[in-house]
ModelCIF file with pLDDT and N, C-alpha, C, O atoms, coordinates in Angstrom:
data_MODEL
#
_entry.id   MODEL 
#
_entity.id                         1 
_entity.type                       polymer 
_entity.pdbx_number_of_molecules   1 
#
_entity_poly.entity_id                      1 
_entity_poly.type                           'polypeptide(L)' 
_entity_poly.nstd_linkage                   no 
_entity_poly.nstd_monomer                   no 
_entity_poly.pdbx_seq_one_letter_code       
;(UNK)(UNK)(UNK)(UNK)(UNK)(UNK)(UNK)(UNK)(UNK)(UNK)(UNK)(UNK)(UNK)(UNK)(UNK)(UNK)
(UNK)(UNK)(UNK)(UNK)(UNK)(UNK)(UNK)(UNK)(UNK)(UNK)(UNK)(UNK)(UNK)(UNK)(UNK)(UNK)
(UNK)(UNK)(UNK)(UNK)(UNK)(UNK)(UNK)
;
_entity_poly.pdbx_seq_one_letter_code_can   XXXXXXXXXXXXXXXXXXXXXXXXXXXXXXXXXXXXXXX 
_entity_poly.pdbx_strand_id                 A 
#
loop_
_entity_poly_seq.entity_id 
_entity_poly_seq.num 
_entity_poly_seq.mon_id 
_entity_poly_seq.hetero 
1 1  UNK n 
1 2  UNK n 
1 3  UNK n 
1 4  UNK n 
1 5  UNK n 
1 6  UNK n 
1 7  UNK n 
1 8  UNK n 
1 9  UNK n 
1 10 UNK n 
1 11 UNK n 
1 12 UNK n 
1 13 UNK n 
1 14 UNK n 
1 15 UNK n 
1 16 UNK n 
1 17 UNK n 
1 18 UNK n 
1 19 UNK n 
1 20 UNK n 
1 21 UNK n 
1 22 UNK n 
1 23 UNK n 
1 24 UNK n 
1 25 UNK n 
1 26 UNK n 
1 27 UNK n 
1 28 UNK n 
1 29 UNK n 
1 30 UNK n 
1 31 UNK n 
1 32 UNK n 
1 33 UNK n 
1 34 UNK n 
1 35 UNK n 
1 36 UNK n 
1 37 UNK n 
1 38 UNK n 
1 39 UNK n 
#
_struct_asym.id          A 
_struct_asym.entity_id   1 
#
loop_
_ma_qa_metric.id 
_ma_qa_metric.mode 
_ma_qa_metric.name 
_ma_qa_metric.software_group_id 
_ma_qa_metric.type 
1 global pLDDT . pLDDT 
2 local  pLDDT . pLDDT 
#
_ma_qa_metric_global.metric_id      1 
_ma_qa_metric_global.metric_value   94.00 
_ma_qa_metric_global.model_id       1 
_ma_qa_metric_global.ordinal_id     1 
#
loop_
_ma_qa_metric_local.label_asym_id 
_ma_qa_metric_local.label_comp_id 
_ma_qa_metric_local.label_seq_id 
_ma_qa_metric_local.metric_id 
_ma_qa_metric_local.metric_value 
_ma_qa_metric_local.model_id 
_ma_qa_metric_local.ordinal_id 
A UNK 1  2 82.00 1 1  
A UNK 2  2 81.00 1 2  
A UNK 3  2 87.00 1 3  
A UNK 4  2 89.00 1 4  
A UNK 5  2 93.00 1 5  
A UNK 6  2 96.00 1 6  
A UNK 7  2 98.00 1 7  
A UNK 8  2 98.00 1 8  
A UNK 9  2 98.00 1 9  
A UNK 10 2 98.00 1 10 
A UNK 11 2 98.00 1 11 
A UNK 12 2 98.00 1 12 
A UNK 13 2 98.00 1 13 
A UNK 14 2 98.00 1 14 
A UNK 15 2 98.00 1 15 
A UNK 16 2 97.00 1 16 
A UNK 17 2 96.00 1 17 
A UNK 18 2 95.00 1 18 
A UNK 19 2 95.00 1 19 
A UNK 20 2 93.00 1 20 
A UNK 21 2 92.00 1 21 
A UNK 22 2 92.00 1 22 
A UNK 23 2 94.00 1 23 
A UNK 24 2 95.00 1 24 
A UNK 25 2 96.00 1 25 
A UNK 26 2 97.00 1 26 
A UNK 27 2 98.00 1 27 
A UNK 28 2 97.00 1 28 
A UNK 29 2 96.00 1 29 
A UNK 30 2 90.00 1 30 
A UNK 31 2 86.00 1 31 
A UNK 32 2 85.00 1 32 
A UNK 33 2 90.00 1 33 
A UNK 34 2 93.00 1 34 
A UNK 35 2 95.00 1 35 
A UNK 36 2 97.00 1 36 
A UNK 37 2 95.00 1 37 
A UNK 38 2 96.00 1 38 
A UNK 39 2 96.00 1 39 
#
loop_
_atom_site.group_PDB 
_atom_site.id 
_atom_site.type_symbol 
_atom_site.label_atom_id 
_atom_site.label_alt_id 
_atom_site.label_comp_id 
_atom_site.label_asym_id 
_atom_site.label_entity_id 
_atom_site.label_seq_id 
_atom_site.pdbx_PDB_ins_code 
_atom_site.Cartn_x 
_atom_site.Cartn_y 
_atom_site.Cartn_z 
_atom_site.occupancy 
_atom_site.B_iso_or_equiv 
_atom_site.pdbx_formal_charge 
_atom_site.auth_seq_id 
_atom_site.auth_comp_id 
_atom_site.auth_asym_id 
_atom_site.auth_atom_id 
_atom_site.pdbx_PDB_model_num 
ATOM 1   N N  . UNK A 1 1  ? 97.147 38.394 0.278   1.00 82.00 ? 1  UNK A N  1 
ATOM 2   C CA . UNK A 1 1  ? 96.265 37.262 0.014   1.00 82.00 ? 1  UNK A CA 1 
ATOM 3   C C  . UNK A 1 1  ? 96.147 36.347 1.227   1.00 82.00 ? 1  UNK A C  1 
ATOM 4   O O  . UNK A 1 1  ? 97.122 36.024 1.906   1.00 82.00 ? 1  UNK A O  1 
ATOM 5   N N  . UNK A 1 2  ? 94.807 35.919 1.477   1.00 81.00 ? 2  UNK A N  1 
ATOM 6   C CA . UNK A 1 2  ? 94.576 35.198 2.733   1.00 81.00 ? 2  UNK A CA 1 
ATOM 7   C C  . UNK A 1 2  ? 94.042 33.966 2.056   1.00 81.00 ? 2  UNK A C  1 
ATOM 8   O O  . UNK A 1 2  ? 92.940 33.926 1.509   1.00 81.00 ? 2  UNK A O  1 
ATOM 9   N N  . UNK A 1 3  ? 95.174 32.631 2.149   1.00 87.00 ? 3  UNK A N  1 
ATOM 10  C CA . UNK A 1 3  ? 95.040 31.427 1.883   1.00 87.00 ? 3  UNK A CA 1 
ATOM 11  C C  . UNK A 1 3  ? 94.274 30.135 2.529   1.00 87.00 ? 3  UNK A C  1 
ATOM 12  O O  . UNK A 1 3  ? 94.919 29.595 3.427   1.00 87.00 ? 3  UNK A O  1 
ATOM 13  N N  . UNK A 1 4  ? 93.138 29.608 2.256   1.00 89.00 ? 4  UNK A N  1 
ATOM 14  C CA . UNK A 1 4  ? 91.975 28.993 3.084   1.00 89.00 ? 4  UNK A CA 1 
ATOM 15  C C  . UNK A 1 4  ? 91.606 28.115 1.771   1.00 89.00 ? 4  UNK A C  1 
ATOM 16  O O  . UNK A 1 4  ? 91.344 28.386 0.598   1.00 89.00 ? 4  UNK A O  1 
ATOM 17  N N  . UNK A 1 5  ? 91.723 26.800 2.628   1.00 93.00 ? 5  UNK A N  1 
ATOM 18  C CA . UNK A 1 5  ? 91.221 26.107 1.522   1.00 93.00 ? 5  UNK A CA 1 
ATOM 19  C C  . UNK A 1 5  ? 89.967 25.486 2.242   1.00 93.00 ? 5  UNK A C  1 
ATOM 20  O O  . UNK A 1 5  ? 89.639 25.774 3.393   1.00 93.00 ? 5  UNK A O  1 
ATOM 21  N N  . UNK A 1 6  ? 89.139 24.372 1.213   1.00 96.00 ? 6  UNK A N  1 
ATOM 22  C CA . UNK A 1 6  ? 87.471 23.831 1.590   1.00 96.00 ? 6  UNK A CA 1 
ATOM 23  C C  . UNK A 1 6  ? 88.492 22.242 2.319   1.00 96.00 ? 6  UNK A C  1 
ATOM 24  O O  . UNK A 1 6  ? 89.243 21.465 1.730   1.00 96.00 ? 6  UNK A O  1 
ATOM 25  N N  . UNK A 1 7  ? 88.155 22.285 3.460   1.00 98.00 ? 7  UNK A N  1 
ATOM 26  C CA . UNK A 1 7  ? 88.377 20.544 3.504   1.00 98.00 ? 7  UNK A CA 1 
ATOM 27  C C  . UNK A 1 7  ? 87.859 19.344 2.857   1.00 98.00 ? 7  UNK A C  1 
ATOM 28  O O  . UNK A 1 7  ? 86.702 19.054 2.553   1.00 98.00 ? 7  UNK A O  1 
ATOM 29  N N  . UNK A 1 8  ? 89.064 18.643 2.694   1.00 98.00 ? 8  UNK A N  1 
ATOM 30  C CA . UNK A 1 8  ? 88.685 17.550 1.887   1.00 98.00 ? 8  UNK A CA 1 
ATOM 31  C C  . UNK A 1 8  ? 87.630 16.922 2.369   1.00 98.00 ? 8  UNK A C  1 
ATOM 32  O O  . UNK A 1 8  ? 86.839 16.513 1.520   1.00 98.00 ? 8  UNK A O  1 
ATOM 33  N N  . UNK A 1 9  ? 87.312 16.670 3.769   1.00 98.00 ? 9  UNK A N  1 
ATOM 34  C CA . UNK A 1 9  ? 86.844 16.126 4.507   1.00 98.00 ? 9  UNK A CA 1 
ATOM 35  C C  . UNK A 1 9  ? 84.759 16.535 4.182   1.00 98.00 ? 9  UNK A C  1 
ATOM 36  O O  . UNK A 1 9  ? 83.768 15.844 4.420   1.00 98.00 ? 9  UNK A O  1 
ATOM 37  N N  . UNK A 1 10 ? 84.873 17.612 3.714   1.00 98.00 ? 10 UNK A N  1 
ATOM 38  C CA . UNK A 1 10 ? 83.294 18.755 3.663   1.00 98.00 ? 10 UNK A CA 1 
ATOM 39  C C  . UNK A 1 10 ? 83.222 18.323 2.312   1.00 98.00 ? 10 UNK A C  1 
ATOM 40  O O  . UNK A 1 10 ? 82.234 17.608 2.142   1.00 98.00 ? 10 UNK A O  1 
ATOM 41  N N  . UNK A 1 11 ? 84.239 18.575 0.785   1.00 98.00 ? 11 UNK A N  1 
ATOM 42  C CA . UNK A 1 11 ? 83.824 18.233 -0.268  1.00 98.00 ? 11 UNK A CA 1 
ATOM 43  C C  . UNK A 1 11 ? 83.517 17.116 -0.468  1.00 98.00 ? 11 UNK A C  1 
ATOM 44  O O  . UNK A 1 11 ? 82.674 16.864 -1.329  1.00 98.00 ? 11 UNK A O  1 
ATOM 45  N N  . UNK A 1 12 ? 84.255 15.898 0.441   1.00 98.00 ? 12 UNK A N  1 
ATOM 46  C CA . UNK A 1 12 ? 83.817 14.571 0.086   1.00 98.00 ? 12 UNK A CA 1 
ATOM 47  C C  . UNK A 1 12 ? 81.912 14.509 0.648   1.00 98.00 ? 12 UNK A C  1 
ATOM 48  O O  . UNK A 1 12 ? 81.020 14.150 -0.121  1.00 98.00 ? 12 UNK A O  1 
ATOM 49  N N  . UNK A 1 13 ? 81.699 14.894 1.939   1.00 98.00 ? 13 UNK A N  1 
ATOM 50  C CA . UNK A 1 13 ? 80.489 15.232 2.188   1.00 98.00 ? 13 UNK A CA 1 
ATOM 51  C C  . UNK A 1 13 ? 79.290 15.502 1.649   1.00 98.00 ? 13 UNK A C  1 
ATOM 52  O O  . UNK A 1 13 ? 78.124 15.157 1.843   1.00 98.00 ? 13 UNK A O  1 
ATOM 53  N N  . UNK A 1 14 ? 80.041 16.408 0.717   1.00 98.00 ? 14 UNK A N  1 
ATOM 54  C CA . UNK A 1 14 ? 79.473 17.191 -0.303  1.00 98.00 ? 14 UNK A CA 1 
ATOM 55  C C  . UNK A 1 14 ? 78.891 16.130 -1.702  1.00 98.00 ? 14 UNK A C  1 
ATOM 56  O O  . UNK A 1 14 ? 77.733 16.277 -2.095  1.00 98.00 ? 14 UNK A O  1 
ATOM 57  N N  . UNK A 1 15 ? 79.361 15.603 -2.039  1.00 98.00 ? 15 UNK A N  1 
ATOM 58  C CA . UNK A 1 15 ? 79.731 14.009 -3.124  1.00 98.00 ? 15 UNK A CA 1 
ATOM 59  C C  . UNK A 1 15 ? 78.749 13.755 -2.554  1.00 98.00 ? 15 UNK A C  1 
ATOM 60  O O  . UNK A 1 15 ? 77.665 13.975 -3.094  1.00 98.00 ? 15 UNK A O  1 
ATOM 61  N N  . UNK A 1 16 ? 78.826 13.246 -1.365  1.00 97.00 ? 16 UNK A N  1 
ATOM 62  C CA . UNK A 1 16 ? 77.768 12.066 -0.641  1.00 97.00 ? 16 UNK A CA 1 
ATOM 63  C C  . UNK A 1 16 ? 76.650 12.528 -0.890  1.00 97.00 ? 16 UNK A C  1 
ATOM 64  O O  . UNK A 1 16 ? 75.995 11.915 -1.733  1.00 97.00 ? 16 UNK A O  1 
ATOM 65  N N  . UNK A 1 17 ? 75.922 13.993 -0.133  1.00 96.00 ? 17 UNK A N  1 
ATOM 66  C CA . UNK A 1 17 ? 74.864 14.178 -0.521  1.00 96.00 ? 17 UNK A CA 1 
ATOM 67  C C  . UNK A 1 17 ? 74.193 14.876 -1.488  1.00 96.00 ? 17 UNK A C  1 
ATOM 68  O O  . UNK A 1 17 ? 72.995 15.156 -1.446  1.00 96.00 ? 17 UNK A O  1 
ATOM 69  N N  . UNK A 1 18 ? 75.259 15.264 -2.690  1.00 95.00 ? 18 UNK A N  1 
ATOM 70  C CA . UNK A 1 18 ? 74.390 15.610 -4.216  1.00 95.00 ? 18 UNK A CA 1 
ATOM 71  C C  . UNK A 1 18 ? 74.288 14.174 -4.928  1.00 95.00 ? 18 UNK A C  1 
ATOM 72  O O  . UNK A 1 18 ? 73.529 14.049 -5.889  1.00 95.00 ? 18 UNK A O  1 
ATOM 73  N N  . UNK A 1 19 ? 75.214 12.854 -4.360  1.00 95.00 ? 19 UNK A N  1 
ATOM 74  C CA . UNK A 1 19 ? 74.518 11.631 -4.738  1.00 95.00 ? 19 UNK A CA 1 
ATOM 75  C C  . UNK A 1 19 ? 73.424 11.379 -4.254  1.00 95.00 ? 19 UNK A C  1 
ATOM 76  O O  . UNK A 1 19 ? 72.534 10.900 -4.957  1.00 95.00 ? 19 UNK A O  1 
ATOM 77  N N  . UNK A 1 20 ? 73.282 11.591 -3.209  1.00 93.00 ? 20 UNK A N  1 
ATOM 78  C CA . UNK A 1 20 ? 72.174 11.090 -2.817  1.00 93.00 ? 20 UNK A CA 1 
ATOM 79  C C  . UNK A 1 20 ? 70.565 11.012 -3.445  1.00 93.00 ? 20 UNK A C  1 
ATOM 80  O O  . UNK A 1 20 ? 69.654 10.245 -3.757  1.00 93.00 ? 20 UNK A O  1 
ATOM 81  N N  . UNK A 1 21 ? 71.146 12.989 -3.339  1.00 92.00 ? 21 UNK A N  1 
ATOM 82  C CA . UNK A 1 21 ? 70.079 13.560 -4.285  1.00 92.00 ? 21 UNK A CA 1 
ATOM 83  C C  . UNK A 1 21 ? 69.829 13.270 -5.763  1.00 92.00 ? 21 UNK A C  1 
ATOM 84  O O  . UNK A 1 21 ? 68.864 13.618 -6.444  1.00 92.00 ? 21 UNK A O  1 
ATOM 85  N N  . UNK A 1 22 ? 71.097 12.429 -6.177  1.00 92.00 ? 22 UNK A N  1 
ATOM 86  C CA . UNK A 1 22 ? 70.122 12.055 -7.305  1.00 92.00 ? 22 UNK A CA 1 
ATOM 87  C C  . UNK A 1 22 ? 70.871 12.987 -8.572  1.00 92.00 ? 22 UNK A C  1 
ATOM 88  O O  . UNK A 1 22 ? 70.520 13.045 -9.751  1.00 92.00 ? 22 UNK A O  1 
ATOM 89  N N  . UNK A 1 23 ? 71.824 13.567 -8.013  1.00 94.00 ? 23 UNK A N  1 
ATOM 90  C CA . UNK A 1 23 ? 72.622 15.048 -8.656  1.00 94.00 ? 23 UNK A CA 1 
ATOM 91  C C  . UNK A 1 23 ? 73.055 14.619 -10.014 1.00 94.00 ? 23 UNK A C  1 
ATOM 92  O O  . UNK A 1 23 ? 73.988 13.884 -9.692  1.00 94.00 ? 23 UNK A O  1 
ATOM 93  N N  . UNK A 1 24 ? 73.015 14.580 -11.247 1.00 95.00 ? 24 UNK A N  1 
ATOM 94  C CA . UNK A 1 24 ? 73.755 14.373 -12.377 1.00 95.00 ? 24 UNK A CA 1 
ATOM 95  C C  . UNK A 1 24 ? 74.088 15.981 -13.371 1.00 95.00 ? 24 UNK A C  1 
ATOM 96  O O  . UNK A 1 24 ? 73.841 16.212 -14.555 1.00 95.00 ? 24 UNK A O  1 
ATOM 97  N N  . UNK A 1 25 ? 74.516 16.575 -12.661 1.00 96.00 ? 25 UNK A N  1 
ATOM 98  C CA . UNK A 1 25 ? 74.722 18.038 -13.141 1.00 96.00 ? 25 UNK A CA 1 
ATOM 99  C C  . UNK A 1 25 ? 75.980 18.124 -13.468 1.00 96.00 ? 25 UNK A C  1 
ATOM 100 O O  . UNK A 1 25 ? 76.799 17.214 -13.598 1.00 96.00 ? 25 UNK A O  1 
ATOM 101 N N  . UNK A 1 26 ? 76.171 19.854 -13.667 1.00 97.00 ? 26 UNK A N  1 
ATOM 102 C CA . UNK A 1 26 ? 77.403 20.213 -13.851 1.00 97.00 ? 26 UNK A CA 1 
ATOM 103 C C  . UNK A 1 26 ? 77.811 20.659 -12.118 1.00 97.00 ? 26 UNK A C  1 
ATOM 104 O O  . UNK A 1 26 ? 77.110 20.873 -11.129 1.00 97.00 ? 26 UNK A O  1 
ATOM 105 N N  . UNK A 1 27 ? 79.277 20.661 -12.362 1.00 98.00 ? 27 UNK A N  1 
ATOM 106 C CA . UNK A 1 27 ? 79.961 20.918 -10.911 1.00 98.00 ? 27 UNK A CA 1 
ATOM 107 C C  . UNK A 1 27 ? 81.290 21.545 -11.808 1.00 98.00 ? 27 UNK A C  1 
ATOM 108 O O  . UNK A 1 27 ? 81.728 21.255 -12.922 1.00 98.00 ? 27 UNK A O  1 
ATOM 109 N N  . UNK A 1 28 ? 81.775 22.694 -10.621 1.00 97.00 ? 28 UNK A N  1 
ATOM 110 C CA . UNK A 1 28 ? 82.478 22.926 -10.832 1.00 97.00 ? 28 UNK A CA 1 
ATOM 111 C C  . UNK A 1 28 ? 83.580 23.105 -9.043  1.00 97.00 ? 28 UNK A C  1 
ATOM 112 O O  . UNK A 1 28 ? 83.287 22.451 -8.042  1.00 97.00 ? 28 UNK A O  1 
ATOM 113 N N  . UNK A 1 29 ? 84.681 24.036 -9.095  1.00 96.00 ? 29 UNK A N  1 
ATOM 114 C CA . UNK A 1 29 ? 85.407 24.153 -8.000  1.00 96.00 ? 29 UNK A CA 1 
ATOM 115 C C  . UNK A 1 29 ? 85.819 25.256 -8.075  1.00 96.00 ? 29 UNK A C  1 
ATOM 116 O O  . UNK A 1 29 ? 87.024 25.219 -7.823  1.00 96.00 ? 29 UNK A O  1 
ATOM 117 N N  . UNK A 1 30 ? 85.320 26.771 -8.397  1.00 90.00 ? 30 UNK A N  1 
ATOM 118 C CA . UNK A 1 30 ? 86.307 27.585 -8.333  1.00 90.00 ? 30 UNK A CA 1 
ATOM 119 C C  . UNK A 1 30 ? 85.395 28.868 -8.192  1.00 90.00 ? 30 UNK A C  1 
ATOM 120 O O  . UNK A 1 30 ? 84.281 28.578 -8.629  1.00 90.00 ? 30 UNK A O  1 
ATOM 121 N N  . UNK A 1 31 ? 85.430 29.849 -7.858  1.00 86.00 ? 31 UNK A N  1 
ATOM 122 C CA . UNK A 1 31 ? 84.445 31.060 -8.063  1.00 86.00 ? 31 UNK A CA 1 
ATOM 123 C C  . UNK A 1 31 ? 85.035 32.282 -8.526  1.00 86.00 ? 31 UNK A C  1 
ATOM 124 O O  . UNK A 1 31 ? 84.774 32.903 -9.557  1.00 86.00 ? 31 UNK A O  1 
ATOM 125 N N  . UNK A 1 32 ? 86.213 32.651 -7.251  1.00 85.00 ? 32 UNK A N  1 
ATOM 126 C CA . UNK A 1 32 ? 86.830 33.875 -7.377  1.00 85.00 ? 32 UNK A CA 1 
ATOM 127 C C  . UNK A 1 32 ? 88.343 33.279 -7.086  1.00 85.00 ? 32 UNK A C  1 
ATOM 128 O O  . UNK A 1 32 ? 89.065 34.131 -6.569  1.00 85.00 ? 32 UNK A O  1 
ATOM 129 N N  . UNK A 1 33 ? 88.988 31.987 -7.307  1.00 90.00 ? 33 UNK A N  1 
ATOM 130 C CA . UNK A 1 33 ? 90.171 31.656 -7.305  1.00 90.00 ? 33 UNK A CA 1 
ATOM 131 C C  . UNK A 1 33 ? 90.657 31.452 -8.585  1.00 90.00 ? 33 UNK A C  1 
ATOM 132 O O  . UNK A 1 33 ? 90.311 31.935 -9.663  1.00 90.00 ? 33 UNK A O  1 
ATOM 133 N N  . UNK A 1 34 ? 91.409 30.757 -8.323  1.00 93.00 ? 34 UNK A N  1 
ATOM 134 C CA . UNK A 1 34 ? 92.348 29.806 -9.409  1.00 93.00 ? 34 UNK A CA 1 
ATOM 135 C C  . UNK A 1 34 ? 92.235 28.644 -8.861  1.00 93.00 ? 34 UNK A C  1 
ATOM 136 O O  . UNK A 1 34 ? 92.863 28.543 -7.807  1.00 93.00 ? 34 UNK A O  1 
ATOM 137 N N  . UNK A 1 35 ? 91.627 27.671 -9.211  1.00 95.00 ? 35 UNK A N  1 
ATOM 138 C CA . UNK A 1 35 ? 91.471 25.921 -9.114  1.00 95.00 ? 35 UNK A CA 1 
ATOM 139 C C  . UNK A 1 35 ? 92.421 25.181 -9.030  1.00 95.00 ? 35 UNK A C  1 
ATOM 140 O O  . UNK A 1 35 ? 92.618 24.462 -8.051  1.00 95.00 ? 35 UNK A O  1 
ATOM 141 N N  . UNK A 1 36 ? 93.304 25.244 -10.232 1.00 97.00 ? 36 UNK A N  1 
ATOM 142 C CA . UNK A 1 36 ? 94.321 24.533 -10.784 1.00 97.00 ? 36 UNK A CA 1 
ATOM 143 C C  . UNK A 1 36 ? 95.558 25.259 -9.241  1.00 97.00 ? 36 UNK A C  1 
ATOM 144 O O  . UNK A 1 36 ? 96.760 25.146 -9.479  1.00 97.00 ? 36 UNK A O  1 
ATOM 145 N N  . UNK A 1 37 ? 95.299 25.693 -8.320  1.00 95.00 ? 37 UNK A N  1 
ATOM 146 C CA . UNK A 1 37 ? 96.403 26.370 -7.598  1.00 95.00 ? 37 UNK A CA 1 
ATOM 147 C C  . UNK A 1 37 ? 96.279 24.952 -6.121  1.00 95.00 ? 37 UNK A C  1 
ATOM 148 O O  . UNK A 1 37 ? 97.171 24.671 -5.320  1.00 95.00 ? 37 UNK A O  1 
ATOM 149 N N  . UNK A 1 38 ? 95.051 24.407 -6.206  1.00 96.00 ? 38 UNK A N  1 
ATOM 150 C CA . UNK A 1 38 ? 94.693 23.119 -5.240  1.00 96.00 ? 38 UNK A CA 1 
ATOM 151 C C  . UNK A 1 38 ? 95.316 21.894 -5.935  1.00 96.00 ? 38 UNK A C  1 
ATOM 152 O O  . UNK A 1 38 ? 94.803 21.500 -6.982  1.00 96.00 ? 38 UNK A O  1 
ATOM 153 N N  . UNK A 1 39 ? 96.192 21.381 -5.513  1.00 96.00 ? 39 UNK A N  1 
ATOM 154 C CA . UNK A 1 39 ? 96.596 19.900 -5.929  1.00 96.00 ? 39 UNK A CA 1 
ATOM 155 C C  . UNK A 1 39 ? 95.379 18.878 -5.723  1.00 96.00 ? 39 UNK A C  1 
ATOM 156 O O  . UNK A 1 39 ? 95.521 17.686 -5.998  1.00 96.00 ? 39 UNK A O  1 
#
């Protein structure tokens, strides 16, 4: 297993501009992991 996580630094980014947009959706964090394995 090759361990790589998203920087905090890109998801907060990320926040910024689906606010921007106006975003009131669903979100999630996980695709082909385990979520709950990120503190």
């Amino acid at each position: 297993t090759i361990r790589k996580k998203l920087p905090t630094k890109i998801v907060m980014k990320v926040f910024d501009q689906l606010e921007e947009l106006g975003f009131k959706g669903k979100i999630t964090f996980h695709h082909f992991s385990e979520a709950f394995l990120d503190k």
